[in-house]
C-alpha atoms as a PDB file:
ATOM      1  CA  UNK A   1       5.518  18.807  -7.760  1.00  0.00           C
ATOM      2  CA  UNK A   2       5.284  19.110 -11.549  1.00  0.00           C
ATOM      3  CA  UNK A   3       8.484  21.447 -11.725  1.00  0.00           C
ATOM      4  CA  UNK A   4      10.386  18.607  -9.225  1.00  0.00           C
ATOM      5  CA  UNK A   5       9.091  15.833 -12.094  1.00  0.00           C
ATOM      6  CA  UNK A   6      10.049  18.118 -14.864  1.00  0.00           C
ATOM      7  CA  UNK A   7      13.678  18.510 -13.294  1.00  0.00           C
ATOM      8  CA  UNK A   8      14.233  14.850 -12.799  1.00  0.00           C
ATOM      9  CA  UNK A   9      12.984  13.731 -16.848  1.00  0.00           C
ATOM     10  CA  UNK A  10      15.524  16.114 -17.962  1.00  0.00           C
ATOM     11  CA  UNK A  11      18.378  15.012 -15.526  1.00  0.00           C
ATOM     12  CA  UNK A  12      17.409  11.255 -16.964  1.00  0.00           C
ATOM     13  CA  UNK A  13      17.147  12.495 -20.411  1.00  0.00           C
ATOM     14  CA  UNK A  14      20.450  13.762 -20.553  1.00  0.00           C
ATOM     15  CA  UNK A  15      22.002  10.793 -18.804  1.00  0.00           C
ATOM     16  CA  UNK A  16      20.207   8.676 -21.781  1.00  0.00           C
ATOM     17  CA  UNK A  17      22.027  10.752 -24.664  1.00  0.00           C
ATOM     18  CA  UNK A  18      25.157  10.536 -23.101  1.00  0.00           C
ATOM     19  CA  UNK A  19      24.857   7.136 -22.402  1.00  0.00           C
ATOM     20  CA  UNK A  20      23.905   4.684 -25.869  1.00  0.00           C
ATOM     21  CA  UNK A  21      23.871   1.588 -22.854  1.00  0.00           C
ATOM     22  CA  UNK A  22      21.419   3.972 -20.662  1.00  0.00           C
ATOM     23  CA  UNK A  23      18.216   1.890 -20.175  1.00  0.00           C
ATOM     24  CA  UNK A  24      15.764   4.190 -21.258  1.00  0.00           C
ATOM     25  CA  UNK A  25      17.343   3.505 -24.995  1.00  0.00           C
ATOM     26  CA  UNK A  26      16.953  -0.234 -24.845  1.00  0.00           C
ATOM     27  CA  UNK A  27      14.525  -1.843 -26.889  1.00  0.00           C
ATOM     28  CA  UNK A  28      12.961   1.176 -29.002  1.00  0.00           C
ATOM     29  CA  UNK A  29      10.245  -0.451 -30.718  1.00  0.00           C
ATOM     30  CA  UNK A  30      10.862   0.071 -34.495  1.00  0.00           C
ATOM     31  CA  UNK A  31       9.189   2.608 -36.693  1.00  0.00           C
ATOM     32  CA  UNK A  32       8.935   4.693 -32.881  1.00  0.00           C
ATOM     33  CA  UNK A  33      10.913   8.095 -32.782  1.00  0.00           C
ATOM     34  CA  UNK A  34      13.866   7.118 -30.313  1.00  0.00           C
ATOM     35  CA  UNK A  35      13.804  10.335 -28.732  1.00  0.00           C
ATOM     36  CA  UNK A  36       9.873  10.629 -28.241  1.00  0.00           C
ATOM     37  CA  UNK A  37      10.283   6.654 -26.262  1.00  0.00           C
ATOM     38  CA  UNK A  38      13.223   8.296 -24.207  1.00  0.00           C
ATOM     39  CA  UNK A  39      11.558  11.138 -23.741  1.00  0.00           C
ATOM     40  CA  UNK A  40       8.042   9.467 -22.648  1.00  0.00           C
ATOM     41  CA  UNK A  41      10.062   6.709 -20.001  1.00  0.00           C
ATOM     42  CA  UNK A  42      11.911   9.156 -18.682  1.00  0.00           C
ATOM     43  CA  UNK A  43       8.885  11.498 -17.869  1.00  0.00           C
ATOM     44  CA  UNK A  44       7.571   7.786 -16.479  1.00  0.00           C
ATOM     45  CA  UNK A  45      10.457   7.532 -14.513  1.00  0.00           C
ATOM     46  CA  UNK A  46      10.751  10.620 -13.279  1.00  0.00           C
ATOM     47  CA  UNK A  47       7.028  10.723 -11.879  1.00  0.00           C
ATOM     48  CA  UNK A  48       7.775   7.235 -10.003  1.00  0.00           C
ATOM     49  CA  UNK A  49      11.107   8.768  -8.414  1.00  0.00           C
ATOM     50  CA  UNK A  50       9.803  11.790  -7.506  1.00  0.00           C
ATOM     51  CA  UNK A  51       6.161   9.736  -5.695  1.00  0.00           C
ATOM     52  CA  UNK A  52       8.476   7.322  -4.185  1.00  0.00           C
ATOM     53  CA  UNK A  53      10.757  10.427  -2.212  1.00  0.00           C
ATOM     54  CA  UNK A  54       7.250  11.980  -1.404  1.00  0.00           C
ATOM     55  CA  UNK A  55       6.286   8.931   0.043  1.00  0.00           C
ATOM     56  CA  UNK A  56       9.811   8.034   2.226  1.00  0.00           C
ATOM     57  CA  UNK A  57       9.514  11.681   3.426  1.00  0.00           C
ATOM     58  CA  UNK A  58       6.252  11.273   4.696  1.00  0.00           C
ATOM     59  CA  UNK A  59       6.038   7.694   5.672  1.00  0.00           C
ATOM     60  CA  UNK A  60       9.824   7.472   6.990  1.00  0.00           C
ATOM     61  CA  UNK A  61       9.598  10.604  10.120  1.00  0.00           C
ATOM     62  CA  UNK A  62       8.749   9.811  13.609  1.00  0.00           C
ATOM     63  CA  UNK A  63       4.866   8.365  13.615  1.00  0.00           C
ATOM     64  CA  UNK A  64       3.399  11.087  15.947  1.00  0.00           C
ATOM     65  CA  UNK A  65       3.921  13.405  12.860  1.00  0.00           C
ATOM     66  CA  UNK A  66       2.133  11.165  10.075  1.00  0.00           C
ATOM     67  CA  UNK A  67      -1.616  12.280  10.281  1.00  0.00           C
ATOM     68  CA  UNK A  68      -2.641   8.895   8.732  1.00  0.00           C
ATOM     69  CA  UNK A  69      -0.877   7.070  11.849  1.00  0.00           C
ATOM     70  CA  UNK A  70      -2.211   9.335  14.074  1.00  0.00           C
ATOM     71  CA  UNK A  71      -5.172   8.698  12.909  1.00  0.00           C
ATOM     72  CA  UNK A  72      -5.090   4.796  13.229  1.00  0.00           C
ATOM     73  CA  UNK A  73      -3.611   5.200  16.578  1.00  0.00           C
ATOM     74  CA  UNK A  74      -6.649   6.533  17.653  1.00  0.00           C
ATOM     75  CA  UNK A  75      -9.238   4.057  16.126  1.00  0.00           C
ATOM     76  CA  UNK A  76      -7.087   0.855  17.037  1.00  0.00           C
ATOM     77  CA  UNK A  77      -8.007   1.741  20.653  1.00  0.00           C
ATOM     78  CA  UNK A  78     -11.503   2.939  19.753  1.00  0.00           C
ATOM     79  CA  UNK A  79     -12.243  -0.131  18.291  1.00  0.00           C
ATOM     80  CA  UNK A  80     -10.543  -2.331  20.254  1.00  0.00           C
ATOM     81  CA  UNK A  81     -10.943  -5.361  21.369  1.00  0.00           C
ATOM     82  CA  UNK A  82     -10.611  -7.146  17.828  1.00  0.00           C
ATOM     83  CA  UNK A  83      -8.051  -8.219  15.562  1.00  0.00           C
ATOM     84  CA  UNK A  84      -6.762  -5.626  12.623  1.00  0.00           C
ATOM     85  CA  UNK A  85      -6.055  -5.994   9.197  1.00  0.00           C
ATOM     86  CA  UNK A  86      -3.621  -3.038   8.445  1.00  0.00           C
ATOM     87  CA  UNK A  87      -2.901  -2.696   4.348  1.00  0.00           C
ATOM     88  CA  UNK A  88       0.701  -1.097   4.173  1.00  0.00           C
ATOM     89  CA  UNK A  89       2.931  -0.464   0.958  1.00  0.00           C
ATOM     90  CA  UNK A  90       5.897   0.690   1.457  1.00  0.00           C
ATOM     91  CA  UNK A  91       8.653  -0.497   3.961  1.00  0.00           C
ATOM     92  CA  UNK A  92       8.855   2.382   5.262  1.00  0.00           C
ATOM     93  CA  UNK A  93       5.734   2.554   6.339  1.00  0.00           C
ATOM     94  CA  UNK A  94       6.195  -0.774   7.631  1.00  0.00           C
ATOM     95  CA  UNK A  95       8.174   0.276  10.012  1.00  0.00           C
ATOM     96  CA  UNK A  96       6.422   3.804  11.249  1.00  0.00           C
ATOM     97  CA  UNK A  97       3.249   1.391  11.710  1.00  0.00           C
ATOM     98  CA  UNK A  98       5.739  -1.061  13.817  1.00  0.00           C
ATOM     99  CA  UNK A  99       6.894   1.681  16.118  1.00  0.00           C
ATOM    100  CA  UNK A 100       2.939   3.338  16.159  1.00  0.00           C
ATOM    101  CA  UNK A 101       1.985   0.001  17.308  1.00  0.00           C
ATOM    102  CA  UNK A 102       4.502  -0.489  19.870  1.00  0.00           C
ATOM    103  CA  UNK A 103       3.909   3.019  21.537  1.00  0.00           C
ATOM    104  CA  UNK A 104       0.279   1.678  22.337  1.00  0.00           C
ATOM    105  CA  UNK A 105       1.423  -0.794  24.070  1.00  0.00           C
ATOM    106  CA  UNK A 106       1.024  -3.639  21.523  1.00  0.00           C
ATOM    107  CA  UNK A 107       3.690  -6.577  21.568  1.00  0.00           C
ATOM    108  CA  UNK A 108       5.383  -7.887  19.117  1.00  0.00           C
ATOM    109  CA  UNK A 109       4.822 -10.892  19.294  1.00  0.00           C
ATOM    110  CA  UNK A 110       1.128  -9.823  18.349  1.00  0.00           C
ATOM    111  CA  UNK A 111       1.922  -8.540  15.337  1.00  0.00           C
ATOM    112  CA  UNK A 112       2.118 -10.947  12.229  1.00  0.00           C
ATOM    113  CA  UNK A 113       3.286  -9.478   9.193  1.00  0.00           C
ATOM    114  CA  UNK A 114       3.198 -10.963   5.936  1.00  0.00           C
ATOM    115  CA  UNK A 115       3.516  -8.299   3.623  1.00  0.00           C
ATOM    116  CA  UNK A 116       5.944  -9.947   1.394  1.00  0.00           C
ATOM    117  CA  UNK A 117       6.770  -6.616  -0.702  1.00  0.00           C
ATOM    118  CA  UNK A 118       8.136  -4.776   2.465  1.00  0.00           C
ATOM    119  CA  UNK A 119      10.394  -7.565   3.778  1.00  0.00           C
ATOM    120  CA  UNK A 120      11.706 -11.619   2.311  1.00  0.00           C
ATOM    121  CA  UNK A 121       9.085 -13.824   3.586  1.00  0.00           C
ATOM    122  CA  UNK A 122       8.758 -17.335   2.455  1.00  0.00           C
ATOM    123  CA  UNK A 123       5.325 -18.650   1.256  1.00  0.00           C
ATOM    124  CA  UNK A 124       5.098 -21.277   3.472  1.00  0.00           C
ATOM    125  CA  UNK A 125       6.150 -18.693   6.471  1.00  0.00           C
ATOM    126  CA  UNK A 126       3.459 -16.560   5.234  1.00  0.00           C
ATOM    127  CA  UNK A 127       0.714 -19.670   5.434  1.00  0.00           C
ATOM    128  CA  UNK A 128       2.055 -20.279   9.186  1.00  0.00           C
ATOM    129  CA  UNK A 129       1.866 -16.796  10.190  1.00  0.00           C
ATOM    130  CA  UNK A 130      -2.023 -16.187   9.181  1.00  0.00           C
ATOM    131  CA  UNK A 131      -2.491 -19.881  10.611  1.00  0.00           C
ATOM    132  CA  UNK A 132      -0.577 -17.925  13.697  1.00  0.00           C
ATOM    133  CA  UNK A 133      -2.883 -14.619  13.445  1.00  0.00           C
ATOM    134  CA  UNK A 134      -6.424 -16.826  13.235  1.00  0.00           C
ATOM    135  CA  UNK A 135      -5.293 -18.762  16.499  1.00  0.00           C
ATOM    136  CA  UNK A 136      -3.403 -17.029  18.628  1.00  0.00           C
ATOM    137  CA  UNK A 137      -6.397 -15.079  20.961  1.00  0.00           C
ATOM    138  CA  UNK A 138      -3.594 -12.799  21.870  1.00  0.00           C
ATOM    139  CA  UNK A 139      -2.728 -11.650  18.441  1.00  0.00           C
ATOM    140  CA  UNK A 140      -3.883  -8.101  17.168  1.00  0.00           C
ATOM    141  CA  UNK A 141      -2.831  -6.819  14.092  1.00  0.00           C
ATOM    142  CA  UNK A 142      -2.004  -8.593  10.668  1.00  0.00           C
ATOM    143  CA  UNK A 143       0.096  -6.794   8.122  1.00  0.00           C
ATOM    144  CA  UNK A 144      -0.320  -6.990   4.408  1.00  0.00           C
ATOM    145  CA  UNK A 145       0.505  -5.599   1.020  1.00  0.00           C
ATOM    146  CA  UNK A 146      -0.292  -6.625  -3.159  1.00  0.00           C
ATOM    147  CA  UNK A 147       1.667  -9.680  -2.291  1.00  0.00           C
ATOM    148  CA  UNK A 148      -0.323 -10.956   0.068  1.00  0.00           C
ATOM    149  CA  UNK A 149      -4.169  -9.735  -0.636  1.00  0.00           C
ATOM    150  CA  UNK A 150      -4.879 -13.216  -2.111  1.00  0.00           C
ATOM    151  CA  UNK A 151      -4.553 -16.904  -1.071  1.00  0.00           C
ATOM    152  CA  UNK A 152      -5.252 -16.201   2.431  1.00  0.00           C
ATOM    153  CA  UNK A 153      -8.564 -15.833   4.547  1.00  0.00           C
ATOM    154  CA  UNK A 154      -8.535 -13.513   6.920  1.00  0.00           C
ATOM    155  CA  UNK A 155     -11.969 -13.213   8.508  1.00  0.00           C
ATOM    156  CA  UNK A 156     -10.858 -13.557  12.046  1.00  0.00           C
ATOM    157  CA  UNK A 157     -10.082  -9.499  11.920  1.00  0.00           C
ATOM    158  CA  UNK A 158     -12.967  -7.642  12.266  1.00  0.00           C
ATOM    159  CA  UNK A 159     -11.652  -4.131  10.888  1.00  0.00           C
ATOM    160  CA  UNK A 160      -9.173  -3.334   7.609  1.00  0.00           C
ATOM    161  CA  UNK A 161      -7.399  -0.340   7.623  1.00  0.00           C
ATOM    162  CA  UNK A 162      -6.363   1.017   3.879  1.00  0.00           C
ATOM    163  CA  UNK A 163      -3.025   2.956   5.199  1.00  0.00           C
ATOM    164  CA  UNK A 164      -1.692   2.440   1.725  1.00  0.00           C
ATOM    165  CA  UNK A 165      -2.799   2.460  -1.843  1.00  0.00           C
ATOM    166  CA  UNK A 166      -4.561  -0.070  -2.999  1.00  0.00           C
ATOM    167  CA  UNK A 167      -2.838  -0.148  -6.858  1.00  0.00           C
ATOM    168  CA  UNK A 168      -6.638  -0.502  -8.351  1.00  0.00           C
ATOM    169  CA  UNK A 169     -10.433  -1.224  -7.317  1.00  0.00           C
ATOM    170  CA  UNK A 170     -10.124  -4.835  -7.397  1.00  0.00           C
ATOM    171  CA  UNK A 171      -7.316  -4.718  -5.043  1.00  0.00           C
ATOM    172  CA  UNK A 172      -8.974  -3.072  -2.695  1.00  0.00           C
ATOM    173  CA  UNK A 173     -12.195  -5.110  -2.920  1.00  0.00           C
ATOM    174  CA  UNK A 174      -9.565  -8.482  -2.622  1.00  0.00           C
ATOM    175  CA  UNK A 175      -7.982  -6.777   0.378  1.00  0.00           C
ATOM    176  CA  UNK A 176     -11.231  -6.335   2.094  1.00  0.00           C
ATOM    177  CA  UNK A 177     -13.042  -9.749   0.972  1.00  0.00           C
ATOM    178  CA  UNK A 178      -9.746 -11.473   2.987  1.00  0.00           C
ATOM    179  CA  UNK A 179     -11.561 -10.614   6.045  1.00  0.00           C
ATOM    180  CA  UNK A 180     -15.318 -10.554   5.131  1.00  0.00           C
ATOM    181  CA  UNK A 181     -15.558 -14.126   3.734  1.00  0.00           C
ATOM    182  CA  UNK A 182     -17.174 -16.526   5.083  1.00  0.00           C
ATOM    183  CA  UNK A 183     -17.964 -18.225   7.369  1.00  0.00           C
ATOM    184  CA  UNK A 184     -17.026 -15.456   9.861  1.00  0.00           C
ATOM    185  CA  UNK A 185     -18.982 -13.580  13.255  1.00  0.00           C
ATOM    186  CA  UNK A 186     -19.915  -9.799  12.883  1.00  0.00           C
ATOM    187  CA  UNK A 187     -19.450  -6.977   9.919  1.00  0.00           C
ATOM    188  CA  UNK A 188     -16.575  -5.812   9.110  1.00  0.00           C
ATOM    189  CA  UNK A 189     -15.419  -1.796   9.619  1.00  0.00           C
ATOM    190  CA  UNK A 190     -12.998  -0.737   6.687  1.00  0.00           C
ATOM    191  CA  UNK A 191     -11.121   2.371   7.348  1.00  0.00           C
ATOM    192  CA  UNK A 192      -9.294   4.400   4.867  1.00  0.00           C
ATOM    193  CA  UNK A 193      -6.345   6.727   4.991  1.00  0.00           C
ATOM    194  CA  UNK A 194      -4.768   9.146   2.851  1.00  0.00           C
ATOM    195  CA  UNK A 195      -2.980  12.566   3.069  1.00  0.00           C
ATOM    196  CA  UNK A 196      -5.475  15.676   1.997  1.00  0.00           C
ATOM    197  CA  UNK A 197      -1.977  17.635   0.968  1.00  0.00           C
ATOM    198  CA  UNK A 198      -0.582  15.263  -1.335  1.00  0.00           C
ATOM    199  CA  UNK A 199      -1.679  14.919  -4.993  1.00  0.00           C
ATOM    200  CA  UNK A 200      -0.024  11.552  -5.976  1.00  0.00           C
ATOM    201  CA  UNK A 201      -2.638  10.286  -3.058  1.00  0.00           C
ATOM    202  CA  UNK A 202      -5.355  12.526  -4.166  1.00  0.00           C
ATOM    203  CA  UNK A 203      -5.203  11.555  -7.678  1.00  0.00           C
ATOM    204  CA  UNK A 204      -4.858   8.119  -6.787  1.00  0.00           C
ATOM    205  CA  UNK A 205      -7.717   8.299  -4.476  1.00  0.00           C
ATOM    206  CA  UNK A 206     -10.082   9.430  -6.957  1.00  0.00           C
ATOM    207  CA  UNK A 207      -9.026   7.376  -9.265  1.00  0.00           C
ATOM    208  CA  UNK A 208     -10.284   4.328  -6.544  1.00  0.00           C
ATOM    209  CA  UNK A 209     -12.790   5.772  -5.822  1.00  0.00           C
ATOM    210  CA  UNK A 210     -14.464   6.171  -8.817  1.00  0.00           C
ATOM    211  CA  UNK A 211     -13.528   2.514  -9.624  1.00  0.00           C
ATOM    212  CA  UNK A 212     -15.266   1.530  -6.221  1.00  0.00           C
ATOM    213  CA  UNK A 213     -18.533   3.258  -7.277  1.00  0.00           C
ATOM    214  CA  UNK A 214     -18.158   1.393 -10.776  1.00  0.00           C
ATOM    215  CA  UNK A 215     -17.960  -2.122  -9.450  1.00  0.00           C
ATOM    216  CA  UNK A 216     -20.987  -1.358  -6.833  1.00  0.00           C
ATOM    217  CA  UNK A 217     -23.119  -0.766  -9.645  1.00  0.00           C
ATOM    218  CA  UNK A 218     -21.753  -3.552 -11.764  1.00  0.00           C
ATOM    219  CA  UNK A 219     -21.786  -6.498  -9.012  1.00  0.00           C
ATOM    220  CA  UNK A 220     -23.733  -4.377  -5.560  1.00  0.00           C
ATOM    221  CA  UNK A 221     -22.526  -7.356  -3.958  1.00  0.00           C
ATOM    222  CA  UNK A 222     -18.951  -7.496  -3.839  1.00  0.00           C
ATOM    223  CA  UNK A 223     -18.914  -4.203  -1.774  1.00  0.00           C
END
């Protein structure tokens, strides 16, 4: 992965010196080495690029292949009946959780979606689908995303699955309290998800984690 990363900063650094308009030489602040900036956005860049292929590669092939949605396959029918919070990021994924969901025989007309990041949705759409998710008895799965993990109380779900990743601790804990506020009926199961081979998702994960085990100590009751 490092060599792929490595590859791509120097591709992007050598588009930048041939290129004065390139963006990666706007706004160098002044007194800053020019080529240490370009040289430190571009290795930025680079790692970004490279996460976000990873990601499509993974996230983008048929379902049945994606251990993470084979995974949830399995404990959306082990823990059904119930309604599901499913945290996605990417459209992508999006759309391999769309077709997982409609293999299993779920409709889609019980499937609200209002992660904003993954598709154009309209605020007030968003408000009338969650309205649509609390009171439809039929409805099964919500989706969301970091657009959507505030403003909107989800407690009717009685399990969250983390599919993707949460950008810090508080996210996480804001995607989670969307379901277990109150007043609501019943705990509330929180699965997580994430690929053992991949480092970005490692890294990241640990990175949560650790943040997770932080804010338990600091407030044991937002957790």
């Amino acid at each position: 992965a490092e060599f792929v990363v490595k590859k791509e900063k120097d591709r992007l650094v050598m588009e930048a010196r041939s290129n004065p308009d390139h963006e990666l030489n706007r706004s160098i602040p002044e007194g800053q080495d020019a080529n240490l900036v370009v040289q430190s956005r571009a290795a930025k860049k680079a790692r970004e690029a490279v996460q976000l292929e990873h990601q499509k590669n993974i996230d983008n092939g048929p379902w049945k292949e994606n251990a993470k949605l084979v995974e949830l396959s399995k404990n959306l029918n082990m823990l059904s009946p119930g309604k599901h919070v499913v945290f996605i990021d990417s459209m992508v994924q999006r759309q391999s959780v769309m077709d997982m969901l409609r293999d299993n025989g779920i409709k889609q007309n019980q499937v609200y979606n209002i992660a904003g990041g993954t598709t154009t949705i309209a605020s007030k759409d968003m408000s009338a689908r969650v309205r649509g998710f609390r009171e439809d008895s039929k409805a099964k799965v919500i989706l969301i995303d970091k657009s959507s993990l505030s403003g909107f109380n989800l407690q009717s779900a009685s399990v969250v699955h983390i599919i993707g990743k949460p950008e810090d601790g508080s996210s996480y804990i804001q995607g989670v309290g969307r379901v277990a506020r109150s007043p609501r009926e019943g705990d509330v199961t929180v699965k997580t998800y994430r690929y053992g081979d991949a480092i970005d998702d490692l890294v990241k994960w640990n990175d949560l984690d650790t943040q997770l085990r932080v804010a338990k100590l600091t407030s044991p009751g937002t957790l």
